[in-house]
N, C-alpha and C. Protein backbone atom coordinates (compact mmCIF):
# COMPACT_ATOMS: atom_id res chain seq x y z
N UNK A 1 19.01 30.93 -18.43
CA UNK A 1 18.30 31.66 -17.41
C UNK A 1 16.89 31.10 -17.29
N UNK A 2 16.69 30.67 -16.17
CA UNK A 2 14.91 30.39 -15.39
C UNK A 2 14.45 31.50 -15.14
N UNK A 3 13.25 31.36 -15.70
CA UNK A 3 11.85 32.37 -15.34
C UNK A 3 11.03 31.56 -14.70
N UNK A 4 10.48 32.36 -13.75
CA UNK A 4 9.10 31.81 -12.80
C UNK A 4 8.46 32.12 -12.33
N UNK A 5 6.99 31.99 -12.52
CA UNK A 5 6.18 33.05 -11.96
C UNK A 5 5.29 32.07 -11.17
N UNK A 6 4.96 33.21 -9.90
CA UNK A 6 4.47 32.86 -9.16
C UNK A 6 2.72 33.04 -8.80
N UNK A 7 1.69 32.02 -8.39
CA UNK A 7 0.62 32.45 -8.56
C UNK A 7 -0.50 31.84 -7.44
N UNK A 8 -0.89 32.95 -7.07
CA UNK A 8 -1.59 32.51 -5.58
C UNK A 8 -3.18 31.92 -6.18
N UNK A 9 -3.68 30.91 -5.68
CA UNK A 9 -4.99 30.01 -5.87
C UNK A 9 -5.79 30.88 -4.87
N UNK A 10 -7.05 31.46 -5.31
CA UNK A 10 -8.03 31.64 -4.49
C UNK A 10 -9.03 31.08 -4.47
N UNK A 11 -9.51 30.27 -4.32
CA UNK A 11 -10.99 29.56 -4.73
C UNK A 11 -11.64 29.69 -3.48
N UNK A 12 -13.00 29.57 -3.85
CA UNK A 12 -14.18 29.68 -3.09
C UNK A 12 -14.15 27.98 -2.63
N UNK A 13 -15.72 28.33 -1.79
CA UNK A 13 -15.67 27.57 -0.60
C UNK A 13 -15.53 25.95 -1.42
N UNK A 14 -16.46 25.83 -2.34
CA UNK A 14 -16.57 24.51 -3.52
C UNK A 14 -15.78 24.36 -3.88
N UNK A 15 -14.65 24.74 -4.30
CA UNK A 15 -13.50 24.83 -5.47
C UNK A 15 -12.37 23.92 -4.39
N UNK A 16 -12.54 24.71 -3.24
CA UNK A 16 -11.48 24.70 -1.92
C UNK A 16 -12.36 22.62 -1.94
N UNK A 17 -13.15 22.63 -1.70
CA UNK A 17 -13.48 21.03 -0.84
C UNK A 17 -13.56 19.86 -2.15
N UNK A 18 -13.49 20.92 -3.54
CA UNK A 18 -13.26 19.92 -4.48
C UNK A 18 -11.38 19.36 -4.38
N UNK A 19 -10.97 20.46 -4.32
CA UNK A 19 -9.77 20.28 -4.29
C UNK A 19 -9.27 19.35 -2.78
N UNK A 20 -9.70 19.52 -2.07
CA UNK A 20 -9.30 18.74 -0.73
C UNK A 20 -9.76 17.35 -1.22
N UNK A 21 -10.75 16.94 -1.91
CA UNK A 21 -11.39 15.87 -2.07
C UNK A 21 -10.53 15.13 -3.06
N UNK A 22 -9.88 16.03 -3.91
CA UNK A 22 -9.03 15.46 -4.97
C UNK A 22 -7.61 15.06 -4.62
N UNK A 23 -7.35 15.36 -3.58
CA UNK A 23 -5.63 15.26 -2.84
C UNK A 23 -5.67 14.15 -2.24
N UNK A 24 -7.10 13.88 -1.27
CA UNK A 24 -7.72 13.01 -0.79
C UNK A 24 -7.49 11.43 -1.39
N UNK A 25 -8.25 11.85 -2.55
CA UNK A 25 -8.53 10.84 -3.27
C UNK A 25 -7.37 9.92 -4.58
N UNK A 26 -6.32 10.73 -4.57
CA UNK A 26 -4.78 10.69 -5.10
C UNK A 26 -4.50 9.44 -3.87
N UNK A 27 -4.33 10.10 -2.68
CA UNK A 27 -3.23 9.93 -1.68
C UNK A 27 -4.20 8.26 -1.39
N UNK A 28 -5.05 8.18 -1.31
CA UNK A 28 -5.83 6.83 -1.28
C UNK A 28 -5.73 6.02 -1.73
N UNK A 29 -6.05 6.47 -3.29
CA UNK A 29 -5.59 5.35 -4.48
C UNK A 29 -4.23 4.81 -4.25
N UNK A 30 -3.16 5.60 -4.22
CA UNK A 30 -1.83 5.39 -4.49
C UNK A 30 -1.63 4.33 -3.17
N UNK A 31 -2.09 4.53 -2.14
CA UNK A 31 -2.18 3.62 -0.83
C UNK A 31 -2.45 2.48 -1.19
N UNK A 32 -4.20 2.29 -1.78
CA UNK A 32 -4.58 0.90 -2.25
C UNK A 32 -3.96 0.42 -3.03
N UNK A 33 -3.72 1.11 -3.87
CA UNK A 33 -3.04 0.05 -5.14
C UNK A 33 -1.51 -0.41 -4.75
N UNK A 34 -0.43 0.69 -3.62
CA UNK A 34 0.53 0.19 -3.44
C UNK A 34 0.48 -1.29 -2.01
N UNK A 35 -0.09 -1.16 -1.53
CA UNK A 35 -0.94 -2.22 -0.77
C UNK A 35 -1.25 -3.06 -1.34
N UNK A 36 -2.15 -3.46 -2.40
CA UNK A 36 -2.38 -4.53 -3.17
C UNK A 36 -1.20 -5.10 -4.12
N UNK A 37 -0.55 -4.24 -4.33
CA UNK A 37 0.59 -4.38 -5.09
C UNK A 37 2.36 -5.33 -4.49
N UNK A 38 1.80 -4.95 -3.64
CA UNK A 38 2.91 -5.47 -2.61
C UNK A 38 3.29 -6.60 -2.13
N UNK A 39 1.79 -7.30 -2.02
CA UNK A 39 1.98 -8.61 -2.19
C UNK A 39 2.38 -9.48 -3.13
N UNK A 40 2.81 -10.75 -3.12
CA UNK A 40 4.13 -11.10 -3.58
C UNK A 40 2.55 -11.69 -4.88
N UNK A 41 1.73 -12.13 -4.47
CA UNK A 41 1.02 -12.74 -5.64
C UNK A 41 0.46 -11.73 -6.40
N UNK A 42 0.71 -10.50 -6.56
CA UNK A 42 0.21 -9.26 -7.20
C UNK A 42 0.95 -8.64 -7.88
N UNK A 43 1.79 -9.16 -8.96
CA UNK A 43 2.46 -8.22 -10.01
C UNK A 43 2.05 -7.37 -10.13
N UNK A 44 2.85 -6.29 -10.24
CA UNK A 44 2.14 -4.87 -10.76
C UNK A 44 2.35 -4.69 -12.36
N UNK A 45 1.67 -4.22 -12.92
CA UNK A 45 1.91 -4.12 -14.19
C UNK A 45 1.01 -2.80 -14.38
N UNK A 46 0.79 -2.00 -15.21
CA UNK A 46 0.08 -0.93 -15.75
C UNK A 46 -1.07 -1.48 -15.89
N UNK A 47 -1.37 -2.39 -16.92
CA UNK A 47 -3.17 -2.98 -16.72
C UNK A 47 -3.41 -3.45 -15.82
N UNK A 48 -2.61 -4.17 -14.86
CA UNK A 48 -3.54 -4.70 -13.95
C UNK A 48 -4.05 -3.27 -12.71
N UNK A 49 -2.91 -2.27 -12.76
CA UNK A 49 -3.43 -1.41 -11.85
C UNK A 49 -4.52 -0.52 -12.31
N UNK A 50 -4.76 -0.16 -13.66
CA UNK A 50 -5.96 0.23 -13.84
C UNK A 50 -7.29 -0.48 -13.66
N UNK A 51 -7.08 -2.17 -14.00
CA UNK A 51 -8.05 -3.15 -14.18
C UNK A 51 -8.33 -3.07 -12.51
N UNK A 52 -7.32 -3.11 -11.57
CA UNK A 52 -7.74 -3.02 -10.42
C UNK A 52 -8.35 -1.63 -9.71
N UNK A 53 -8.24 -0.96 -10.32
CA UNK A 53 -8.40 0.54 -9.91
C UNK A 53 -10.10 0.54 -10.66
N UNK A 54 -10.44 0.14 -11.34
CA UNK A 54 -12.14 0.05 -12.36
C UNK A 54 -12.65 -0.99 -11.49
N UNK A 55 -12.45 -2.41 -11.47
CA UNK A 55 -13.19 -3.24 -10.90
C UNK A 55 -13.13 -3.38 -9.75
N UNK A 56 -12.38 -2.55 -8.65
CA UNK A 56 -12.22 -3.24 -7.17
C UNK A 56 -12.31 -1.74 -6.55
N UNK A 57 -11.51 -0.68 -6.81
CA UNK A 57 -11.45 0.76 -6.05
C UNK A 57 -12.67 1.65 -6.05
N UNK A 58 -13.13 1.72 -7.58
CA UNK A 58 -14.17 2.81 -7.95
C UNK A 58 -15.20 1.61 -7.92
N UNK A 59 -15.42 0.60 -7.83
CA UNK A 59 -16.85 0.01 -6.87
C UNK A 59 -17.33 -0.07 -5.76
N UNK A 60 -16.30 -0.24 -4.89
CA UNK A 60 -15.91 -0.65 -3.38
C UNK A 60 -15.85 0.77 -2.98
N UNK A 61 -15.72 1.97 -3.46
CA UNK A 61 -15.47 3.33 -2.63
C UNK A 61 -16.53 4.08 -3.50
N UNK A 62 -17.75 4.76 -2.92
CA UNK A 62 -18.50 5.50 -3.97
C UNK A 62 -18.13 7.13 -4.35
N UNK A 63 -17.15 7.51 -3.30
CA UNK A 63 -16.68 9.05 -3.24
C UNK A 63 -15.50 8.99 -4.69
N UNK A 64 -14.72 7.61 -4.77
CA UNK A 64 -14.30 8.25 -6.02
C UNK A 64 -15.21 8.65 -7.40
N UNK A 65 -15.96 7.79 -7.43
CA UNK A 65 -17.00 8.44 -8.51
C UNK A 65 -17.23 10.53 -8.51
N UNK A 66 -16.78 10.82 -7.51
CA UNK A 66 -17.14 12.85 -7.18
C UNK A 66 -16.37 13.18 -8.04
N UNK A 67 -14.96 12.18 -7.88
CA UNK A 67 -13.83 13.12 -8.63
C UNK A 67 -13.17 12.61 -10.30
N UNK A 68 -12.92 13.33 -10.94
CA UNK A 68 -12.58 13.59 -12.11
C UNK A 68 -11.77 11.99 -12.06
N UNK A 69 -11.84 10.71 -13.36
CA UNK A 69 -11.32 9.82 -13.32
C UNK A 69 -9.63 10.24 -13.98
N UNK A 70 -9.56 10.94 -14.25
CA UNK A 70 -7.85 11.78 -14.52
C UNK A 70 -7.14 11.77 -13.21
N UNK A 71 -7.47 12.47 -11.93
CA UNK A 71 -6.67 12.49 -10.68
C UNK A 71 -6.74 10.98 -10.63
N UNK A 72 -7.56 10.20 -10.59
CA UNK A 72 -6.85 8.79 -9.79
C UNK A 72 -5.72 7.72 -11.13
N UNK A 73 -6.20 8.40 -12.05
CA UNK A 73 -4.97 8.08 -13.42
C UNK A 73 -3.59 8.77 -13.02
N UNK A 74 -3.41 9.78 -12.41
CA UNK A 74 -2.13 9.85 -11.95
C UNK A 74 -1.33 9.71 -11.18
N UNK A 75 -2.55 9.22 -9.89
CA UNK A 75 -2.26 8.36 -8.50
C UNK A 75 -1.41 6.87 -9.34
N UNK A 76 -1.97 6.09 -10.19
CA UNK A 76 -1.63 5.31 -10.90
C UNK A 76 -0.15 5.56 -11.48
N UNK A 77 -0.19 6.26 -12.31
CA UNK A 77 0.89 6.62 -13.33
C UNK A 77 2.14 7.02 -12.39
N UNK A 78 1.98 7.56 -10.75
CA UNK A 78 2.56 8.08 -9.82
C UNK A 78 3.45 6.61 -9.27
N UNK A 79 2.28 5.90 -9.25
CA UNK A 79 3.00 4.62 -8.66
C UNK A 79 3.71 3.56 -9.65
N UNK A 80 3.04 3.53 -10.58
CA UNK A 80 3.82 3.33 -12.04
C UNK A 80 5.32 3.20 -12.25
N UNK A 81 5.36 4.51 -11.90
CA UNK A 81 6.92 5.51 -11.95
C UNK A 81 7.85 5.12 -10.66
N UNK A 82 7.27 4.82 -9.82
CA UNK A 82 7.78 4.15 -8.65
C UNK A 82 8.43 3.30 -8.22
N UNK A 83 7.53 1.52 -9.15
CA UNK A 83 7.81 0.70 -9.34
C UNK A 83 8.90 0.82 -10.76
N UNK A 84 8.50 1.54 -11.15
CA UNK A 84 10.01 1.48 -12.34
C UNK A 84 11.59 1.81 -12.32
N UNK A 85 11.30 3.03 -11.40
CA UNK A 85 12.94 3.12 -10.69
C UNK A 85 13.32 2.12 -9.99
N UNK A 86 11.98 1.93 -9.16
CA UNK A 86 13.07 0.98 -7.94
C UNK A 86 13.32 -0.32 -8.71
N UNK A 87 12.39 -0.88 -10.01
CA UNK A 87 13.27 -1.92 -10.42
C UNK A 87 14.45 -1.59 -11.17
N UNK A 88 14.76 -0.36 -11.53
CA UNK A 88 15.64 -0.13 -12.39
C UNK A 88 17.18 -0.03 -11.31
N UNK A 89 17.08 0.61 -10.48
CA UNK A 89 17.72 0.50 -9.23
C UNK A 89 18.36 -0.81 -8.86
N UNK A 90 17.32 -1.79 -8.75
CA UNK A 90 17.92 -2.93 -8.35
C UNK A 90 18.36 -3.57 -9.01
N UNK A 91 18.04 -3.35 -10.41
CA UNK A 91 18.83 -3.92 -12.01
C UNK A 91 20.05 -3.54 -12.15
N UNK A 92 20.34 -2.26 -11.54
CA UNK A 92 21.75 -1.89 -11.16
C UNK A 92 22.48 -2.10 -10.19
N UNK A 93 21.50 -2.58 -9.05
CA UNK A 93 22.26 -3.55 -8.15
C UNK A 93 23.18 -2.40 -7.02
N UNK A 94 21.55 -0.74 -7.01
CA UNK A 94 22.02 -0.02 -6.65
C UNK A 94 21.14 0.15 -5.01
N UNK A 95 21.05 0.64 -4.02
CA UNK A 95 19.87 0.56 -3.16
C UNK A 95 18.71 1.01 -3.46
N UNK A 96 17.93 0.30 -3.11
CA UNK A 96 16.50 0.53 -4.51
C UNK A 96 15.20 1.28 -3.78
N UNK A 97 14.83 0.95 -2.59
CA UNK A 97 13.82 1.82 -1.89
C UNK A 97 12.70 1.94 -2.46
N UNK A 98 12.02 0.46 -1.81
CA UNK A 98 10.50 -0.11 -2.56
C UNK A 98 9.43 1.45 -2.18
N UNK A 99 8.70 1.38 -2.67
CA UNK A 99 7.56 2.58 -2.54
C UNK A 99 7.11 2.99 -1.52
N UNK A 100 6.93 3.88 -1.49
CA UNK A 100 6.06 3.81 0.37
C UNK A 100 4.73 4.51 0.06
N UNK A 101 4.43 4.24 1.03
CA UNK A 101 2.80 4.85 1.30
C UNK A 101 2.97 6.58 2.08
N UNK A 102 2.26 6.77 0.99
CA UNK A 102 1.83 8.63 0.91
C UNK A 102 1.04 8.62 2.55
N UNK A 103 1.28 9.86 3.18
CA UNK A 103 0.80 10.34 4.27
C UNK A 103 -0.72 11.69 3.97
């Protein structure tokens, strides 16, 4: 048997534009890095997407610096997970359905 409880978010006006800023800033990362990633001379690997996410994202964009460096670690870890099915997929030689870009 599942239990589940349900729980409504109220936040104030700050809480509300931190949080917009943080969905924001997920849905971005995961863009850039799957963009950079895509190209054929850009292995993805776990270090290089952090190494690229420190030296190229959070220099080049100053708004990620607002938000907590944890949300764009899971934009990462999100796409991570991405690239691992779909190679695992195609290791099975099953239809694999490269990543797409978050809306």
């Amino acid at each position: 048997m599942l239990l589940a409880h349900k729980i409504e978010l109220q936040p104030n006006k700050a809480q509300k534009e931190y949080l917009d800023k943080a969905c924001g800033t997920v849905r971005h990362c995961y863009n850039q890095l799957l963009g950079h990633f895509s190209k054929k001379e850009n292995p993805f690997s776990l270090k290089a997407a952090y190494d690229f996410y420190k030296n190229t994202l959070h220099e080049q964009f100053e708004w990620y610096k607002e938000i907590s460096f944890h949300i764009s670690a899971n934009a990462i870890q999100d796409l991570h997970n991405a690239f691992r099915y779909f190679f695992r997929r195609v290791k099975l030689k099953q239809k694999p359905g490269f990543p797409k870009y978050h809306k």
